[in-house]
C-alpha atoms as a PDB file:
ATOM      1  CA  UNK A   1      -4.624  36.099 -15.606  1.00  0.00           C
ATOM      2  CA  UNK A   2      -6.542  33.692 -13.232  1.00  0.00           C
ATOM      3  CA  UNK A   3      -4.574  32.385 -10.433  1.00  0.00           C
ATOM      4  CA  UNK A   4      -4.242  28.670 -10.539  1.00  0.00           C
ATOM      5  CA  UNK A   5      -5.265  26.605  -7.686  1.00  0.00           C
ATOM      6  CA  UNK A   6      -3.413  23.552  -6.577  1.00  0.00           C
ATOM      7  CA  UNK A   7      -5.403  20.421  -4.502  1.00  0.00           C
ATOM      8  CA  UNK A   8      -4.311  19.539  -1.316  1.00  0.00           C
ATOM      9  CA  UNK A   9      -5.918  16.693  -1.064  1.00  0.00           C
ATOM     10  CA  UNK A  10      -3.526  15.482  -3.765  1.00  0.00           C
ATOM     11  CA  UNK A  11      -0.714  15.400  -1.760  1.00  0.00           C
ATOM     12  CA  UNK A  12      -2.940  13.937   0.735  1.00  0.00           C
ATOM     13  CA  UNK A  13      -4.122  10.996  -0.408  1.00  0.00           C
ATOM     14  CA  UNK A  14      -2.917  10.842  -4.455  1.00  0.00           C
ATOM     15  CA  UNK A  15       0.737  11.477  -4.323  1.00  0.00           C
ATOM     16  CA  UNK A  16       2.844   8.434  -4.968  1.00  0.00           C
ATOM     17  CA  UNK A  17       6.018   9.659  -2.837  1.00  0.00           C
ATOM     18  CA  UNK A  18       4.292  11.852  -0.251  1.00  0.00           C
ATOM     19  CA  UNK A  19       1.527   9.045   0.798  1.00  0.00           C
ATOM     20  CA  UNK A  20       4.554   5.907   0.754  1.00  0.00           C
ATOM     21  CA  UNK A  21       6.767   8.404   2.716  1.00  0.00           C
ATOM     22  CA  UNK A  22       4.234   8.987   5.014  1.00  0.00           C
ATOM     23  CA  UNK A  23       3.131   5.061   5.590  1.00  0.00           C
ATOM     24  CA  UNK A  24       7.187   4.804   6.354  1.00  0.00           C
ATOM     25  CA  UNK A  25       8.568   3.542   3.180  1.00  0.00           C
ATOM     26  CA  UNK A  26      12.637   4.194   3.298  1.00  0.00           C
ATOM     27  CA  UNK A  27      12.774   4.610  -0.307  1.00  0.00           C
ATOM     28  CA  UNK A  28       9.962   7.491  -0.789  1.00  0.00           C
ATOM     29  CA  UNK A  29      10.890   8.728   2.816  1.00  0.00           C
ATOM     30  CA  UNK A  30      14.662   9.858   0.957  1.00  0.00           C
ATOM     31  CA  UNK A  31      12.922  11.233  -2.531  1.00  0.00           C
ATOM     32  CA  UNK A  32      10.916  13.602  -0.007  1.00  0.00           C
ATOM     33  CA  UNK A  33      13.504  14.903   2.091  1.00  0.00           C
ATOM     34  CA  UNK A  34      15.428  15.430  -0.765  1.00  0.00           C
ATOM     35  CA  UNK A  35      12.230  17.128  -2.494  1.00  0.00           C
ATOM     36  CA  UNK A  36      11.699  18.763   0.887  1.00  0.00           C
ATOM     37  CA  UNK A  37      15.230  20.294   0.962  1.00  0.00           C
ATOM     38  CA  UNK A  38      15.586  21.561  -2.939  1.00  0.00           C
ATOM     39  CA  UNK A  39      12.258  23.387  -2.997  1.00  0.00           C
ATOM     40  CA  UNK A  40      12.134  24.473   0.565  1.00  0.00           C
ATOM     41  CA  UNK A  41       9.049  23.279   1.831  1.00  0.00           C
ATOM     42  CA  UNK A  42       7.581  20.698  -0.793  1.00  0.00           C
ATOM     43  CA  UNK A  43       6.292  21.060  -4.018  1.00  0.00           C
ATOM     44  CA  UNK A  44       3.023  22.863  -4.785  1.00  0.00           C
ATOM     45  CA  UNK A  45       0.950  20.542  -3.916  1.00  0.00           C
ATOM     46  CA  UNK A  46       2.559  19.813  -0.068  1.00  0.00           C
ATOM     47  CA  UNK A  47       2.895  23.659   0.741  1.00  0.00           C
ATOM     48  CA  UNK A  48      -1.406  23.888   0.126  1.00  0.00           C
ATOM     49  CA  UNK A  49      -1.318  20.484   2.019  1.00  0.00           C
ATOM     50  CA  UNK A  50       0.629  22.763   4.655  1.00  0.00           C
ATOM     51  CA  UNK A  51      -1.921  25.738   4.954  1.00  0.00           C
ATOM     52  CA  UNK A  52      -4.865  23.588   4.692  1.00  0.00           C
ATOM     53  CA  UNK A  53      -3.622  21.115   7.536  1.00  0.00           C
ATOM     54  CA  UNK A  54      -0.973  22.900   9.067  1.00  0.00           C
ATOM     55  CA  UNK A  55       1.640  19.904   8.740  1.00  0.00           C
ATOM     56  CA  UNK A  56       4.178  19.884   6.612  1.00  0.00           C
ATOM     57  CA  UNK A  57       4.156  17.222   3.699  1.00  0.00           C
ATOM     58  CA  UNK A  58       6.375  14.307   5.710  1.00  0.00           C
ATOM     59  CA  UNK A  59       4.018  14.741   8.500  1.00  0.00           C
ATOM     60  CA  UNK A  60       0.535  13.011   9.294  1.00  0.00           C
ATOM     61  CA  UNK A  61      -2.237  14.965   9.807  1.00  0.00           C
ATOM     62  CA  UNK A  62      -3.488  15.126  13.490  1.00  0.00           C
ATOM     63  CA  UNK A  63      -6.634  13.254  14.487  1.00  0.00           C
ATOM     64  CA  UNK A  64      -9.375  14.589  16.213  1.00  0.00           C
ATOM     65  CA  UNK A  65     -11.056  12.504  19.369  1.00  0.00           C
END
């Protein structure tokens, strides 16, 4: 059985909660921690987000100068 692959750019750019939280939005800032804190780490999408980035779904990615 193939393995299925999840996007992270998904969470990145696509995700209703996970881009509001991000931008600072109270309301999707309290769905993710809760999110965060019953699935330990985010769903699917967030932990790929996580090894592809290396920042966890309520955090931005770093920029590069």
């Amino acid at each position: 059985m193939a393995k299925e692959t999840v996007d992270p750019e998904f969470c990145e750019t696509k995700c209703p909660v996970c881009t509001a939280a991000r931008k600072g939005h109270v309301l999707a800032r309290l769905f993710q921690r809760i999110e965060l804190f019953l699935t330990r780490g985010g769903c699917p999408y967030g932990r790929a987000r996580q090894r592809k980035y290396g920042v966890r779904p309520d955090e931005a990615v770093p920029r590069k100068d």
